[in-house]
Protein backbone atom coordinates (compact mmCIF):
# COMPACT_ATOMS: atom_id res chain seq x y z
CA UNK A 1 -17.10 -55.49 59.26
CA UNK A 2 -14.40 -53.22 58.26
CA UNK A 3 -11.29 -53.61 56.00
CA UNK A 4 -9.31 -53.77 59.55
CA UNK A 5 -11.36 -56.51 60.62
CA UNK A 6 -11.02 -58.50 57.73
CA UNK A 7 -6.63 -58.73 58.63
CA UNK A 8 -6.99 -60.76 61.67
CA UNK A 9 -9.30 -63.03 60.22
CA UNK A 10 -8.50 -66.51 59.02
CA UNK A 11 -8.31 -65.65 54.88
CA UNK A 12 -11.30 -68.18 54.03
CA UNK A 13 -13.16 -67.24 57.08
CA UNK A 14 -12.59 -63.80 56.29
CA UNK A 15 -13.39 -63.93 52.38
CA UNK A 16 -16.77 -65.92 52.96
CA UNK A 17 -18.29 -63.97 56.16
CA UNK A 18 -17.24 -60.58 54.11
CA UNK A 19 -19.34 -61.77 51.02
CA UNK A 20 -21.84 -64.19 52.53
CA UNK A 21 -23.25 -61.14 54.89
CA UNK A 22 -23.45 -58.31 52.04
CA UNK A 23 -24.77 -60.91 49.42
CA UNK A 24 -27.36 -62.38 52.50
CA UNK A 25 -30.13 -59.38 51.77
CA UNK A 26 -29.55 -59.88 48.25
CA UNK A 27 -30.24 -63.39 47.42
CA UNK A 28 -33.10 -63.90 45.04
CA UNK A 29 -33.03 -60.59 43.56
CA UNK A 30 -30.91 -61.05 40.85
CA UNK A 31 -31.28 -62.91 37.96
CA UNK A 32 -28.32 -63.63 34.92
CA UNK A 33 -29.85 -62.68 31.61
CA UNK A 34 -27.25 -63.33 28.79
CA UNK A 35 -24.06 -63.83 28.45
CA UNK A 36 -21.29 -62.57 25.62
CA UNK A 37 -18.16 -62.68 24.35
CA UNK A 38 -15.80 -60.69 22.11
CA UNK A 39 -12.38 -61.11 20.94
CA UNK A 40 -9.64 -58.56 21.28
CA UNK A 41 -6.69 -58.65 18.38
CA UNK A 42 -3.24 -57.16 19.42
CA UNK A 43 0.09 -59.07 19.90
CA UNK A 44 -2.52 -61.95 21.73
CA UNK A 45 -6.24 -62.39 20.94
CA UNK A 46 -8.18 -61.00 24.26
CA UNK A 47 -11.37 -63.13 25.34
CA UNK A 48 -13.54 -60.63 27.13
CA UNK A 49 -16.73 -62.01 28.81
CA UNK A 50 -20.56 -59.68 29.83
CA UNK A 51 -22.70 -61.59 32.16
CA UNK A 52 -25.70 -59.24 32.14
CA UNK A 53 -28.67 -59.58 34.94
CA UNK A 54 -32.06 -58.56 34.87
CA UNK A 55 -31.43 -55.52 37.53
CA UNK A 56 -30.03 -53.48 34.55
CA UNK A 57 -26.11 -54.15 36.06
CA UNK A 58 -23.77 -56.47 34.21
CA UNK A 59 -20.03 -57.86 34.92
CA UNK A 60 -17.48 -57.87 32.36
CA UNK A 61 -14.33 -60.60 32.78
CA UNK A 62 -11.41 -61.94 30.59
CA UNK A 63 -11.28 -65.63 29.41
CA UNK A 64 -7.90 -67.09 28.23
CA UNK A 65 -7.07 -65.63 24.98
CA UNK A 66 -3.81 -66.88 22.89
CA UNK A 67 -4.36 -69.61 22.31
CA UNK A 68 -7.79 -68.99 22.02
CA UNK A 69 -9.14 -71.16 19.90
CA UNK A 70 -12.70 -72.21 20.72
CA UNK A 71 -12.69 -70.43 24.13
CA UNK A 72 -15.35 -67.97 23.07
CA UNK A 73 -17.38 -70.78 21.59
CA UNK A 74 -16.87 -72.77 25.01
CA UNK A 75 -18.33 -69.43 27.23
CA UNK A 76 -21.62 -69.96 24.99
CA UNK A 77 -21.85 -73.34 24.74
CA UNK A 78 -22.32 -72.89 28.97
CA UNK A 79 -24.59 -69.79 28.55
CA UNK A 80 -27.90 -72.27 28.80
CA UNK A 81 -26.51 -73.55 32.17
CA UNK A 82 -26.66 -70.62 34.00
CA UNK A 83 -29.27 -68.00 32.62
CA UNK A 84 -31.95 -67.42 35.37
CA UNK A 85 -29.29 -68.10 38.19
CA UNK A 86 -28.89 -66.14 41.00
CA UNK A 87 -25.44 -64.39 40.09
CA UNK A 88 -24.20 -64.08 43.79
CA UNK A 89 -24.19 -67.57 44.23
CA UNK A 90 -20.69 -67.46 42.80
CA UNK A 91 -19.29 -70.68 44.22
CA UNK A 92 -22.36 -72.85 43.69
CA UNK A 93 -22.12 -71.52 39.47
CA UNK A 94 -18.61 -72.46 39.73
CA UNK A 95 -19.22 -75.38 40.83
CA UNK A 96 -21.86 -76.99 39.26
CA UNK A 97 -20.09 -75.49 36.08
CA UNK A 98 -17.20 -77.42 37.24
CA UNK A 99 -18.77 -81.04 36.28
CA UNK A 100 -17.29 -80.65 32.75
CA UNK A 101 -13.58 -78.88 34.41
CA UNK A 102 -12.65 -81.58 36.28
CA UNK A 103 -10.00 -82.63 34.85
CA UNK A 104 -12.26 -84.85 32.24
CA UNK A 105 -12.17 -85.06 28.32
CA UNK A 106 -14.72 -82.07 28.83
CA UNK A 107 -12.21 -79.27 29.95
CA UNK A 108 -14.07 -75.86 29.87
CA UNK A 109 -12.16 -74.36 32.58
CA UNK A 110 -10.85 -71.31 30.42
CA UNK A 111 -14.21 -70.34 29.73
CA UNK A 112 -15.51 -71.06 32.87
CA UNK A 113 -12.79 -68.84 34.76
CA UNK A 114 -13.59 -66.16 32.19
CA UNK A 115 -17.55 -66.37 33.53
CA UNK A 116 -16.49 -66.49 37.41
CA UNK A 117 -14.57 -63.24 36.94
CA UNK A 118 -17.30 -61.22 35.13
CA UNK A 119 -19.56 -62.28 37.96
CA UNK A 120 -17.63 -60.80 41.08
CA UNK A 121 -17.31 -57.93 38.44
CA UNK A 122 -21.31 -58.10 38.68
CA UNK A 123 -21.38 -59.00 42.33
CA UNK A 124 -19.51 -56.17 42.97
CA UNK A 125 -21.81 -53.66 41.05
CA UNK A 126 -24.76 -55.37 42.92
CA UNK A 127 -23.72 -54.50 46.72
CA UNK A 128 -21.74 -51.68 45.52
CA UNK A 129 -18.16 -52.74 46.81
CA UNK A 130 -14.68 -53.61 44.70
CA UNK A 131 -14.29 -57.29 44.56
CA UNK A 132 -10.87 -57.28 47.12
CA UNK A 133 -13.23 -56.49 50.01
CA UNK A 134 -15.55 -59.11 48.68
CA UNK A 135 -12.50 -61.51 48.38
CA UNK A 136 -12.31 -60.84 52.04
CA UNK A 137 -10.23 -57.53 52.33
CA UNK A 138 -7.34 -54.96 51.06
CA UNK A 139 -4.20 -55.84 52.25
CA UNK A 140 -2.40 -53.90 50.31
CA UNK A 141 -3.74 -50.65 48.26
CA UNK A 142 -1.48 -51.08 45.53
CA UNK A 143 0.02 -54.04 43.29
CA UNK A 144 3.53 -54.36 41.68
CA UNK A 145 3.71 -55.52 38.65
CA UNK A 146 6.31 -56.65 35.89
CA UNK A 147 6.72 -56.78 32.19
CA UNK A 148 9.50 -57.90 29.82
CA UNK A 149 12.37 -58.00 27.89
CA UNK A 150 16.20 -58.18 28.19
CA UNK A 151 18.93 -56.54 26.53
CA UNK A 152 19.69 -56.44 22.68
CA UNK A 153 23.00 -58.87 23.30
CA UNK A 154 23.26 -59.60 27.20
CA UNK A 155 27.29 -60.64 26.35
CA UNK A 156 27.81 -57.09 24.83
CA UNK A 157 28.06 -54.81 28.55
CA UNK A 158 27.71 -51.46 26.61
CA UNK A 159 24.77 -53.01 25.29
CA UNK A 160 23.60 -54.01 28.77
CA UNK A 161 23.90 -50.72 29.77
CA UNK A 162 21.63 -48.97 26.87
CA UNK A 163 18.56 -51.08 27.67
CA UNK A 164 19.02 -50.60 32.00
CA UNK A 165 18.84 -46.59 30.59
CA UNK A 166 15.96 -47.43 28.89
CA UNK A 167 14.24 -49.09 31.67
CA UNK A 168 15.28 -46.84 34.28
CA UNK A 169 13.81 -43.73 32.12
CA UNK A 170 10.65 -45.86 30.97
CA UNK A 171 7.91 -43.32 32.87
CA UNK A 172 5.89 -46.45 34.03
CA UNK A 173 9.25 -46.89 36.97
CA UNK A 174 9.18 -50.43 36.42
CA UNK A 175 11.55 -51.96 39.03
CA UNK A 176 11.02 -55.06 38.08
CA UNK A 177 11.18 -57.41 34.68
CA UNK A 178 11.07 -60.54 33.52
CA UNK A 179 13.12 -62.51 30.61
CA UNK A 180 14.72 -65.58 29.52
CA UNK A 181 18.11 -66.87 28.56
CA UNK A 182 19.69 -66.78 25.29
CA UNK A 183 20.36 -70.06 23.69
CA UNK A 184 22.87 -70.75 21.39
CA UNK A 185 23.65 -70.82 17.47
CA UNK A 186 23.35 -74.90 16.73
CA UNK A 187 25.70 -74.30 13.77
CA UNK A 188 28.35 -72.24 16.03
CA UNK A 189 27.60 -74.66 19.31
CA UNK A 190 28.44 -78.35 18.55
CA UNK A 191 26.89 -79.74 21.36
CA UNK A 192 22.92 -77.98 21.01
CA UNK A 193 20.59 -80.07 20.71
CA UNK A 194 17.42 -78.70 19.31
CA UNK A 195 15.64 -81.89 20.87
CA UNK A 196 17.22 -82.57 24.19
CA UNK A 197 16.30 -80.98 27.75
CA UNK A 198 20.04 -80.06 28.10
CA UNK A 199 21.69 -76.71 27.81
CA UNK A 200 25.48 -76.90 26.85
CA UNK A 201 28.24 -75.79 28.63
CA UNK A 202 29.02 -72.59 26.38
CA UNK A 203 25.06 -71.95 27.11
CA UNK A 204 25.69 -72.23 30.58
CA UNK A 205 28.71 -70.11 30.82
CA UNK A 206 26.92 -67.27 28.20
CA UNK A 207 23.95 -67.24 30.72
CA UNK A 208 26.19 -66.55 33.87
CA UNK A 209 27.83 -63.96 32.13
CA UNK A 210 24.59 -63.05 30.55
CA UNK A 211 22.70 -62.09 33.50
CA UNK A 212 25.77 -61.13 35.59
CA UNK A 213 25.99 -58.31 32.68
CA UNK A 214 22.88 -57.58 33.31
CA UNK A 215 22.10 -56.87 36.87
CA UNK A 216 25.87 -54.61 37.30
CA UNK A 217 23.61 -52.38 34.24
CA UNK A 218 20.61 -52.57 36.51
CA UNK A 219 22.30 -52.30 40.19
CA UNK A 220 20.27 -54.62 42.98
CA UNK A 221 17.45 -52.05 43.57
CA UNK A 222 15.94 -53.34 40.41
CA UNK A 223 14.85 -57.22 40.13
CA UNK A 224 15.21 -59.51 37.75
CA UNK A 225 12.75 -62.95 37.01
CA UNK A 226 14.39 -65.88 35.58
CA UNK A 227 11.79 -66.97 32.34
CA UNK A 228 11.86 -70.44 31.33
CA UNK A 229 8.69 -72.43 29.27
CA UNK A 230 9.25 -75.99 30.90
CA UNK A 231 12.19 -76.60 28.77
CA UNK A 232 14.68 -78.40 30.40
CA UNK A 233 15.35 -81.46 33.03
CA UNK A 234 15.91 -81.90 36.55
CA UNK A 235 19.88 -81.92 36.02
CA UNK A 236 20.22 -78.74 33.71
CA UNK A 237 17.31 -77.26 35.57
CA UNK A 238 19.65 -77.21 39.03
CA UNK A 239 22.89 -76.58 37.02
CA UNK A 240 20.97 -73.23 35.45
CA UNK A 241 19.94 -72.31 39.09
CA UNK A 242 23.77 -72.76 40.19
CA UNK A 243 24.46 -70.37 36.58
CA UNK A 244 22.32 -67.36 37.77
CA UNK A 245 22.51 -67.77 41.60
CA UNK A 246 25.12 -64.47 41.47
CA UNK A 247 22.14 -62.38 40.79
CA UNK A 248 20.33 -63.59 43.21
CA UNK A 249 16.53 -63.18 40.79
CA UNK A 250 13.70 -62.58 42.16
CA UNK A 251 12.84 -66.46 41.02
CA UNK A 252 13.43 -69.25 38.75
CA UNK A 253 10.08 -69.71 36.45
CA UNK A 254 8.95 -72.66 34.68
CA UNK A 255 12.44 -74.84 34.30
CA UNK A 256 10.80 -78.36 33.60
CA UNK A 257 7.55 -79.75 32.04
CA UNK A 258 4.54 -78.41 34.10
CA UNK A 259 3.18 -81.85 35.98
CA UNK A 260 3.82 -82.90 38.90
CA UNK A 261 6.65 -85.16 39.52
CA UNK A 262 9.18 -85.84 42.73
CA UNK A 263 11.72 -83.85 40.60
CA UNK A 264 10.23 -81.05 41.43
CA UNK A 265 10.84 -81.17 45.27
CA UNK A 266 14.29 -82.21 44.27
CA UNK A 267 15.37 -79.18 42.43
CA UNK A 268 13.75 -76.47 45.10
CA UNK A 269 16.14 -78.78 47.56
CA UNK A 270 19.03 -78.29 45.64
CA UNK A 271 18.25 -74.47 44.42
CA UNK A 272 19.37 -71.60 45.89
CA UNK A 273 17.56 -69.37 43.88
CA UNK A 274 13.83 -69.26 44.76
CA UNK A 275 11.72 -71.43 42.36
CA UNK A 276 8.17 -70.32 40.67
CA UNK A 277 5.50 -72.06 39.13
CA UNK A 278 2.10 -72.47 38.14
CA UNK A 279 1.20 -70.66 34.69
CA UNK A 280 -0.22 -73.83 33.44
CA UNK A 281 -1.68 -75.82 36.03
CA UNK A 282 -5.76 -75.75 36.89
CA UNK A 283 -7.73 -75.69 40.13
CA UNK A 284 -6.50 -76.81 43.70
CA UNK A 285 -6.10 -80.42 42.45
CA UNK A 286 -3.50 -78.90 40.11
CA UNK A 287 -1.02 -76.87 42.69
CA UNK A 288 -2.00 -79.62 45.31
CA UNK A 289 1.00 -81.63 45.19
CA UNK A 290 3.81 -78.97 44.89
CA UNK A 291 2.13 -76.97 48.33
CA UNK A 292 2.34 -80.27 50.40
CA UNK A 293 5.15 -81.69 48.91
CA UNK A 294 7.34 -78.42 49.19
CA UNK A 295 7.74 -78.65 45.61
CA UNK A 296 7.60 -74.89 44.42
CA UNK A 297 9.18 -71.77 46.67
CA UNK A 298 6.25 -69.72 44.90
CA UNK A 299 3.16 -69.90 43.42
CA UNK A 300 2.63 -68.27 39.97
CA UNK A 301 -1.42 -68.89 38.97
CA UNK A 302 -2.96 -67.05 35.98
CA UNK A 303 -7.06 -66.15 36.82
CA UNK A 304 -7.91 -67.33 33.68
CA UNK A 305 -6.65 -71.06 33.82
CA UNK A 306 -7.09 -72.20 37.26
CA UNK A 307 -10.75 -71.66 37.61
CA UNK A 308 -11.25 -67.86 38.50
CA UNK A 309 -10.67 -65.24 41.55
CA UNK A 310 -12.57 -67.73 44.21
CA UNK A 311 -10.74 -70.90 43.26
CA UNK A 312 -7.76 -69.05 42.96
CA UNK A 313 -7.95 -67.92 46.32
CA UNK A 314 -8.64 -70.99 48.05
CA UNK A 315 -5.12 -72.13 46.12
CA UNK A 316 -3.75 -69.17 47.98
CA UNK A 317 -5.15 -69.95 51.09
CA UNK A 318 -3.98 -73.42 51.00
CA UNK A 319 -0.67 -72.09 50.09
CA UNK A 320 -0.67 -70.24 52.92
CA UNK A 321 -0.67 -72.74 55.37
CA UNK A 322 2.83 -74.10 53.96
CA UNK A 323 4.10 -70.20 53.56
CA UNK A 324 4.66 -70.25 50.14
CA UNK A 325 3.78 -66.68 48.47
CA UNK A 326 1.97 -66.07 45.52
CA UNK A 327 2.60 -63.90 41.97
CA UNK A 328 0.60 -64.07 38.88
CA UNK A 329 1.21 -64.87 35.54
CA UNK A 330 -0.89 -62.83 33.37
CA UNK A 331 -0.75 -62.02 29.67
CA UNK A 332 -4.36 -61.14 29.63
CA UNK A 333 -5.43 -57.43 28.65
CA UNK A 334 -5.87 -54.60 30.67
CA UNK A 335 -9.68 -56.35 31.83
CA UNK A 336 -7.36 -59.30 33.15
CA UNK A 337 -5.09 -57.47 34.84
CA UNK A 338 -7.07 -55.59 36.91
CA UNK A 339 -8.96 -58.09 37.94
CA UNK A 340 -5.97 -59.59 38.88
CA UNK A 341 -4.93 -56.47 41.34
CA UNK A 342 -8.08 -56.60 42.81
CA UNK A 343 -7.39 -60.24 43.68
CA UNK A 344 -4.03 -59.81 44.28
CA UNK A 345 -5.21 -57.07 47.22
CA UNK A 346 -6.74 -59.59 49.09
CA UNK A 347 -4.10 -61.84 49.26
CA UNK A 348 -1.61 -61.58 52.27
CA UNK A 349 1.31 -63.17 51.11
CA UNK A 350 1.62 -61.75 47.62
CA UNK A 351 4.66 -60.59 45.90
CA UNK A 352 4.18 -59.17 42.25
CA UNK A 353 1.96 -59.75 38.81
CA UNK A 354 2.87 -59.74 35.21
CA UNK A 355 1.58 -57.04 32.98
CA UNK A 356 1.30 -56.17 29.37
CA UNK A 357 -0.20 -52.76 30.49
CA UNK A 358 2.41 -49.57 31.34
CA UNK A 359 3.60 -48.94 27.22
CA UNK A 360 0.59 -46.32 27.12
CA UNK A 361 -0.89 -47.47 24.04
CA UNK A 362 -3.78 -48.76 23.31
CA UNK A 363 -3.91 -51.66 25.70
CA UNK A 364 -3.84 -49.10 28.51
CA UNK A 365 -7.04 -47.49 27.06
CA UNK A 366 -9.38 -50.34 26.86
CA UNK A 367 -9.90 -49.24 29.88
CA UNK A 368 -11.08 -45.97 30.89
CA UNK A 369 -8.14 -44.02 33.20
CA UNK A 370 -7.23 -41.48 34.53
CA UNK A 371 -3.39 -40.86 34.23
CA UNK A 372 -1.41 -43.77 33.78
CA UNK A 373 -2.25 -47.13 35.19
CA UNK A 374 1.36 -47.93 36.13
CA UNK A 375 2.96 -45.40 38.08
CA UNK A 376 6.65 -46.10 40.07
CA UNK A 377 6.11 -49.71 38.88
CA UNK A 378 2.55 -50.24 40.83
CA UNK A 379 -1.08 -50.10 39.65
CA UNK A 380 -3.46 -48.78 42.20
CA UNK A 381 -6.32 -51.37 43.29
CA UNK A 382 -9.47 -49.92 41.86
CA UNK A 383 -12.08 -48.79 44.30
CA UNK A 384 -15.37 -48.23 42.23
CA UNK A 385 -17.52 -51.47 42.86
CA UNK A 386 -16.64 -55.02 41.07
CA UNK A 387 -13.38 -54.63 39.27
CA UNK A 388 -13.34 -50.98 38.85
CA UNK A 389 -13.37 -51.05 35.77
CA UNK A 390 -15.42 -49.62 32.26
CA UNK A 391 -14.31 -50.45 29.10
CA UNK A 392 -13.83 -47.37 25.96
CA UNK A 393 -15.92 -48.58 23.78
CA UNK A 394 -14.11 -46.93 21.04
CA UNK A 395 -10.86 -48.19 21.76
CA UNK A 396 -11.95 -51.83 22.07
CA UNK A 397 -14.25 -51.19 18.55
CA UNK A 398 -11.14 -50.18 16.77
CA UNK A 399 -9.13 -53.03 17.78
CA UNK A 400 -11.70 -56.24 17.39
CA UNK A 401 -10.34 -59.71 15.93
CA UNK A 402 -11.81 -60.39 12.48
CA UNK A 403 -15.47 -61.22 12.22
CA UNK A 404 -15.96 -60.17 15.69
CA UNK A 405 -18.51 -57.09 16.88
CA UNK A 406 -18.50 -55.29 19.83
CA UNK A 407 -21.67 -56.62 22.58
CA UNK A 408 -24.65 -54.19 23.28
């Protein structure tokens, strides 16, 4: 089967004949020999993952890290389950993995997700293919991505118009970014509430001037994401969407609590303005609801909280079937993120993925590159086996949380 092939296949069908036929003359071979972790410090703590086998190949992966506390612990505590496995049975680890990320008092899924990523890293390696075409196919050969941050003072236009310069000359080409809106001064605004769900009317008219400001700096060949962290109720929620429609954003993230409620279909049925979700919820059973209920205009899953590149998939796939696209969150390091282009590759319907990568410092070279890894606002998918990826050792030595040392 080629990568043409895999496009007019059903993307399930497609994703297990592609893997299921290379992994066929492979079975049995393979056995997982350890597993490690190791903690990245930098603005976040990084979770990196090493699933080693006994064929002298090992897959490396990125567990959630910030907040990461007891996420390494959880990837050993699971270490005992799988060591002889075969580490191309992929969905059958996941799975029986998944008895304690169910949804029960025993939620491991962080660490788990962490493990399922370094082994298509490792699967990869093994049949000597990147883990898109594994995934089922490229459908794309590169990924655009976002990062962050607005203006110094969004009501100040001269202001505005510093940080689009800025932007525009950043050497990454971003051409897209993400932030949120400015709340008020309690002691200035009367009406704030530091409690309520509600944004006041001054907030309301500061953000439509706010990001009205922004996008005459930016033009409308630049777009602009819409950052909220589940802070506000059905009512402000719509009125907010109403406040930034002018702009017409790429989408409305996060507005109210994560869970799934029938306010949720009520505000994409009001919006006009697209809206995004899904940072925070976990496995199919999670995004369920908001696909069938045409709750959410877009999917936004991070790897490394709804149960890995496989899982993840199959939420794409059921997405599919209702049309809704997908993005990713992703605040993970460079390991995360391009894991996250290679599954983003094989995903038709599939829009654009967050990024802390693209300042050229160090995060960029945990990873060994050549050139930069974001170039005219896109990262090229990888195509060495697995992720296509090596870590620097050197880099990630120098910039280990305390008490941690780097695996062998």
């Amino acid at each position: 089967m080629n990568r043409r092939t895999f496009l007019h296949l059903p993307a399930a069908a497609a994703a297990a004949n592609c893997f299921e036929a290379r992994a066929a003359a492979y079975k049995g071979q393979a056995k997982i020999t350890d597993i490690q972790a190791m903690m990245l410090q930098g603005p976040r703590t990084y979770t990196l993952v090493k699933v080693s086998s006994d064929q002298g190949v090992y897959g490396i992966g990125e567990a959630y890290g910030s907040p990461g506390a007891g996420v390494k612990e959880q990837i050993l505590a699971l270490k005992p389950e799988i060591l002889g496995a075969d580490p191309l049975e992929i969905d059958k680890l996941y799975t029986l993995l998944g008895r304690r990320t169910d949804g029960s008092a025993h939620m491991l899924l962080r660490a788990v997700s962490g493990i399922e990523m370094a082994l298509w890293d490792l699967a990869g390696k093994l049949l000597g293919v990147p883990a898109a075409t594994l995934l089922g196919g490229h459908f794309r050969d590169k990924v655009r991505v976002y990062n962050h941050g607005g203006p110094a003072d969004w009501l100040d236009r001269s202001s505005c118009r510093d940080w689009a310069q800025e932007r525009r000359a950043d050497p990454a080409g971003w051409n897209c970014c993400k932030f949120s809106p400015a709340r008020s001064d309690p002691q200035s605004d009367k009406a704030r509430d530091g409690a309520n769900r509600v944004l006041t009317t001054r907030e309301l008219r500061a953000i439509r001037q706010g990001f009205e400001n922004c996008r005459d700096a930016l033009g409308w060949d630049y777009d602009i994401i819409v950052h909220c962290h589940w802070e506000y109720d059905l009512r402000t929620s719509i009125q907010l969407a109403e406040a930034i429609e002018p702009i017409q954003p790429l989408y409305l993230e996060d507005p109210m609590p994560p869970d799934y409620s029938e306010s949720w279909r009520r505000l994409c049925a009001a919006s006009n303005v697209p809206i995004g979700k899904g940072e925070n919820l976990a496995r199919r059973h999670g995004f369920k609801d908001f696909i069938v209920n045409s709750a959410v205009d877009l999917l936004n899953p991070d790897l490394r909280n709804t149960g890995g590149l496989l899982e993840t998939k199959k939420i794409a796939d059921l997405a599919d079937l209702f049309y809704i696209p997908l993005c990713n969150h992703n605040t993970g390091s460079a390991v995360c993120t391009m894991a996250t282009v290679q599954w983003a590759a094989a995903v038709r319907d599939y829009m654009v993925c967050e990024t802390v990568v693209g300042k050229g410092d160090w995060m960029d070279d945990v990873v060994v590159h050549d050139g930069p890894l974001v170039r005219a606002g896109f990262i090229a998918v990888p195509e060495k086996p697995g992720l296509g990826i090596e870590l620097d050792p050197d880099v990630v030595k120098a910039h280990l949380a305390a008490g941690e040392s780097y695996w062998v």
